[in-house]
N, C-alpha and C. Protein backbone atom coordinates (compact mmCIF):
# COMPACT_ATOMS: atom_id res chain seq x y z
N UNK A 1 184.80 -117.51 -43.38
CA UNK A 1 185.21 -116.38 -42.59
C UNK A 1 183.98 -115.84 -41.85
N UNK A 2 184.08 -116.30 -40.52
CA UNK A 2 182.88 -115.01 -39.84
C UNK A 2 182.80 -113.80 -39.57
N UNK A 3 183.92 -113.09 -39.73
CA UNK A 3 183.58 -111.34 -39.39
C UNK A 3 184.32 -111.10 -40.32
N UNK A 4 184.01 -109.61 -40.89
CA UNK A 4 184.06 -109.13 -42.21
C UNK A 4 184.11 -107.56 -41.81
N UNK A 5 184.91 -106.77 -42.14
CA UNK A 5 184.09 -105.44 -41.84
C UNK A 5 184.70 -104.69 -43.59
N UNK A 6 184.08 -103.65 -43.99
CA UNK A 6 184.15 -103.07 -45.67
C UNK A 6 184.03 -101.36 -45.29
N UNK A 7 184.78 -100.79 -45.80
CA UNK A 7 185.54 -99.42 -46.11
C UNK A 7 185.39 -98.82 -47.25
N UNK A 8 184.50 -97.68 -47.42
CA UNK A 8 184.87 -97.12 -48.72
C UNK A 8 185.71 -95.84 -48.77
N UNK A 9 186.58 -95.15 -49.07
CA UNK A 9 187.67 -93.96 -48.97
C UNK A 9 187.31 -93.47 -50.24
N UNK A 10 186.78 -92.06 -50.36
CA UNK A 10 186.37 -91.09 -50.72
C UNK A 10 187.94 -90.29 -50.98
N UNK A 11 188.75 -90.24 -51.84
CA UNK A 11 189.62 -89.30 -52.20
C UNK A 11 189.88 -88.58 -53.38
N UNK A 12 190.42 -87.50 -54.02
CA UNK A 12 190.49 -87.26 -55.37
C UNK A 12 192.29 -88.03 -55.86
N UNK A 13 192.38 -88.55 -54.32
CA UNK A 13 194.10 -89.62 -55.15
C UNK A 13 193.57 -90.81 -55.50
N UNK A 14 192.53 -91.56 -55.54
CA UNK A 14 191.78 -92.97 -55.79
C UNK A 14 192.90 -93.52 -56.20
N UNK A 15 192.86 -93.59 -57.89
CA UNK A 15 194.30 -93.94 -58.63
C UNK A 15 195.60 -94.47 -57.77
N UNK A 16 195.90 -93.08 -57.63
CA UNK A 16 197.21 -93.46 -56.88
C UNK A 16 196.90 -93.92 -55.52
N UNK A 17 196.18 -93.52 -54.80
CA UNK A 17 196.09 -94.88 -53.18
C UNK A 17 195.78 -96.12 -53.64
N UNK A 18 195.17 -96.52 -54.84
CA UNK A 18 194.64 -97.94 -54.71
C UNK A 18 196.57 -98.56 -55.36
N UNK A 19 197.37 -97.60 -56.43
CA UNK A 19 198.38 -98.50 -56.94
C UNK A 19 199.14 -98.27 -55.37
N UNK A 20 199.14 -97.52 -54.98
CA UNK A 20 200.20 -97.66 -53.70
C UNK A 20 199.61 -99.46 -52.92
N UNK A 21 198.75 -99.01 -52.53
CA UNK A 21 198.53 -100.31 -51.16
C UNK A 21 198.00 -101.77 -52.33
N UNK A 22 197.83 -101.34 -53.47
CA UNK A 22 197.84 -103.31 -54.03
C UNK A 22 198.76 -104.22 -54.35
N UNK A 23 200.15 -103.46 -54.23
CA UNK A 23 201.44 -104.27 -54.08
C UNK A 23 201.36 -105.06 -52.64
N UNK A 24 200.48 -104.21 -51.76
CA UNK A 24 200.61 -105.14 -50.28
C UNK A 24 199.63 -106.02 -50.18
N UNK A 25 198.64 -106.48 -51.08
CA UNK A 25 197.44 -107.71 -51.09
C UNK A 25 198.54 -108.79 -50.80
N UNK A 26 199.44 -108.78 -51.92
CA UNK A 26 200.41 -109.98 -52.69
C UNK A 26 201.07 -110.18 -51.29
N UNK A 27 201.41 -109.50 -50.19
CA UNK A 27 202.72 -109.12 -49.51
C UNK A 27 202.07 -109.56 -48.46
N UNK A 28 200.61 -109.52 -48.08
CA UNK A 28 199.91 -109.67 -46.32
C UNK A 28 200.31 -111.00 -46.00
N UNK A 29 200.87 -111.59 -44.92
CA UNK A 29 201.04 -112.75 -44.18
C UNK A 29 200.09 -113.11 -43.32
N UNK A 30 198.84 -112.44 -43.81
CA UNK A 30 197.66 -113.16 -42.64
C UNK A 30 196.87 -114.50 -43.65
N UNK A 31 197.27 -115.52 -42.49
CA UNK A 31 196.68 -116.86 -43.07
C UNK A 31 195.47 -116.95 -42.49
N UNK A 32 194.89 -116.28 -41.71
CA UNK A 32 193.60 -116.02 -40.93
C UNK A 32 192.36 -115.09 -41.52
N UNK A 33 193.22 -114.25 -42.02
CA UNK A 33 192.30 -113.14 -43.22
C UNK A 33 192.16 -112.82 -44.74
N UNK A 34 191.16 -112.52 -45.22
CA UNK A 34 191.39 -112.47 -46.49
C UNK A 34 191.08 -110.93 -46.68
N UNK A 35 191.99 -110.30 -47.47
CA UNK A 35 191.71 -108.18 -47.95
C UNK A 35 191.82 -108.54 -49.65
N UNK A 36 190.75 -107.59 -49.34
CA UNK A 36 190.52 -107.39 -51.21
C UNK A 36 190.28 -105.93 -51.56
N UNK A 37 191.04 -105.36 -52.04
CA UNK A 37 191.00 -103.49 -52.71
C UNK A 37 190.49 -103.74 -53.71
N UNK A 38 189.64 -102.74 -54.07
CA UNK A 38 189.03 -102.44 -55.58
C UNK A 38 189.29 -100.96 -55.54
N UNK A 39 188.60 -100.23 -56.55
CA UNK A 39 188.63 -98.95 -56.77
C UNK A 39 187.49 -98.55 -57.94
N UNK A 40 186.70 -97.10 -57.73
CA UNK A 40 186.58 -96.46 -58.66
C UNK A 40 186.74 -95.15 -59.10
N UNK A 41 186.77 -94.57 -60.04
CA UNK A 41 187.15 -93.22 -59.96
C UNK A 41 187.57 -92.13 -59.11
N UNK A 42 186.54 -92.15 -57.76
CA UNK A 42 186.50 -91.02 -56.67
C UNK A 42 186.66 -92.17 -55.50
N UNK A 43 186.87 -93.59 -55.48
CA UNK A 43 186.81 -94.34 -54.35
C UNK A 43 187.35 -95.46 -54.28
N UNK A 44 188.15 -95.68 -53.29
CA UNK A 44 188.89 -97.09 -52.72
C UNK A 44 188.40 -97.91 -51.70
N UNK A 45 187.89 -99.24 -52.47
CA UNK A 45 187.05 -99.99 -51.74
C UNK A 45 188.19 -100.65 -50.73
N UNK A 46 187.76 -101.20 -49.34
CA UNK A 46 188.70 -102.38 -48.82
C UNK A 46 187.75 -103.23 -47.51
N UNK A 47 187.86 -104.86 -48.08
CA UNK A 47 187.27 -105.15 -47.66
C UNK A 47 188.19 -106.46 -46.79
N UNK A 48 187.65 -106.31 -45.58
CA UNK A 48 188.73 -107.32 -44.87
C UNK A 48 188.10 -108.68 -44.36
N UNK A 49 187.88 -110.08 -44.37
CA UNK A 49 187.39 -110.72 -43.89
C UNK A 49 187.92 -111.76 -43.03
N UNK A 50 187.73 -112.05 -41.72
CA UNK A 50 188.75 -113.26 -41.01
C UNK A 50 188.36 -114.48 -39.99
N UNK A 51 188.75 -115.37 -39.54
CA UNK A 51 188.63 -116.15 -39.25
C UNK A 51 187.97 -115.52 -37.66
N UNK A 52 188.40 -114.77 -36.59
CA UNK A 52 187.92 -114.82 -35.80
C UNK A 52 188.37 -113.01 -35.46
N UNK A 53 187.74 -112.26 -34.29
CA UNK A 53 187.64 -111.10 -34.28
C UNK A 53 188.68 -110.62 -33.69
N UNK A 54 190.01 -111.46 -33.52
CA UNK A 54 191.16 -111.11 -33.07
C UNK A 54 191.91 -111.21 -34.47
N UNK A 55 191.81 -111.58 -35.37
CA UNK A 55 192.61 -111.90 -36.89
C UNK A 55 191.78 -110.56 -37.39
N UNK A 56 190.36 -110.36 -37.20
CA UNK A 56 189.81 -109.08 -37.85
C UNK A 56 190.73 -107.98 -37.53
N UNK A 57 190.88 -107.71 -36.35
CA UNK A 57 191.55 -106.51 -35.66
C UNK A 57 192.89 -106.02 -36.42
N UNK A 58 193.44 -107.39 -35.63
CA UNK A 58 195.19 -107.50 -36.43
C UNK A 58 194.73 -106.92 -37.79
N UNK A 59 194.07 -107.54 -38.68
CA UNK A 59 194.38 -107.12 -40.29
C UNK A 59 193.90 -105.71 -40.19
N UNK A 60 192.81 -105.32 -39.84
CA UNK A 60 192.35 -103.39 -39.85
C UNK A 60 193.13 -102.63 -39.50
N UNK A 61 194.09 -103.04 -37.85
CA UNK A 61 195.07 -102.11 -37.93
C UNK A 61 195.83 -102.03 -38.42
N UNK A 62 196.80 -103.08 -39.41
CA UNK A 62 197.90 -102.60 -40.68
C UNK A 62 196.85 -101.90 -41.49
N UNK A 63 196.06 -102.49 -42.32
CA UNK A 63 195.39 -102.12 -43.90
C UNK A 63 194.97 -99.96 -42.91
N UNK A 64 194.32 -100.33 -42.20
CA UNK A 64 193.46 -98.90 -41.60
C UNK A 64 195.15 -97.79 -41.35
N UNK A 65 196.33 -98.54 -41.27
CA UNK A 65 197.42 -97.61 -40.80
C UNK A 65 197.98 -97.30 -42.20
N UNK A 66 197.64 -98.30 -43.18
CA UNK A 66 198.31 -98.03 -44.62
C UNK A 66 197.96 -97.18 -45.19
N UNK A 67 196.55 -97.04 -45.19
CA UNK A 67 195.69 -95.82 -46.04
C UNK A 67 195.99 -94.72 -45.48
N UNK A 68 196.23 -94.36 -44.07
CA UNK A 68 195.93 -93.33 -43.39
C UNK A 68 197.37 -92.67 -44.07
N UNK A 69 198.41 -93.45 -43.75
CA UNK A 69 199.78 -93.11 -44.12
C UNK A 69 199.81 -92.49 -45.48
N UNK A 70 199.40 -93.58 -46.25
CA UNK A 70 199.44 -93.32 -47.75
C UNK A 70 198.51 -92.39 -48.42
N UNK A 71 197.34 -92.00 -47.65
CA UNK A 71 196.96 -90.65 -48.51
C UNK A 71 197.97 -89.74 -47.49
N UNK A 72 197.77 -89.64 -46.42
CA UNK A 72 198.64 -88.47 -46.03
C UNK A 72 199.95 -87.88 -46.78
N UNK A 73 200.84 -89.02 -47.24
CA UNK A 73 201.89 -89.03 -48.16
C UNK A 73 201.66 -88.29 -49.65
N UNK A 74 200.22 -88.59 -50.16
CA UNK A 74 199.13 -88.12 -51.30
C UNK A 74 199.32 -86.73 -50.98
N UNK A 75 198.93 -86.04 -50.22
CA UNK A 75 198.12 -85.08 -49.84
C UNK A 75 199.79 -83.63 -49.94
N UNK A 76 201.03 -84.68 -49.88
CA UNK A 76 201.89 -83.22 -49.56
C UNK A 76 202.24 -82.79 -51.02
């Protein structure tokens, strides 16, 4: 994989954002990219890596629209 870009999210939902979005690792249909979530206490790692900087994109804007969604969802 040549481009890679890595995210760390700073929330007090850690827990619950990382179980929300790791049902969707299993679920991504990109054969071009590879995403890997971790987590620790106060932080949700996500790291996206892909074949070329048009497969990068594609995968950041789902994973980057999931988090945004899913803490917002956190937050009410």
């Amino acid at each position: 994989m040549n481009h890679a870009a890595r995210f760390v999210f700073e929330t007090r939902f850690a827990e619950k954002l990382y179980e929300v979005l790791a049902p969707e690792i299993a679920s991504d249909p990109g054969e071009k990219s590879n995403v890997r979530l971790t987590r620790s206490e106060s932080s949700v790692f996500l790291s996206v890596e892909a074949e070329d900087a048009a497969a990068l994109r594609a995968s950041l804007n789902m994973w980057l629209r999931l988090v945004n969604v899913s803490h917002e969802v956190l937050e009410l």
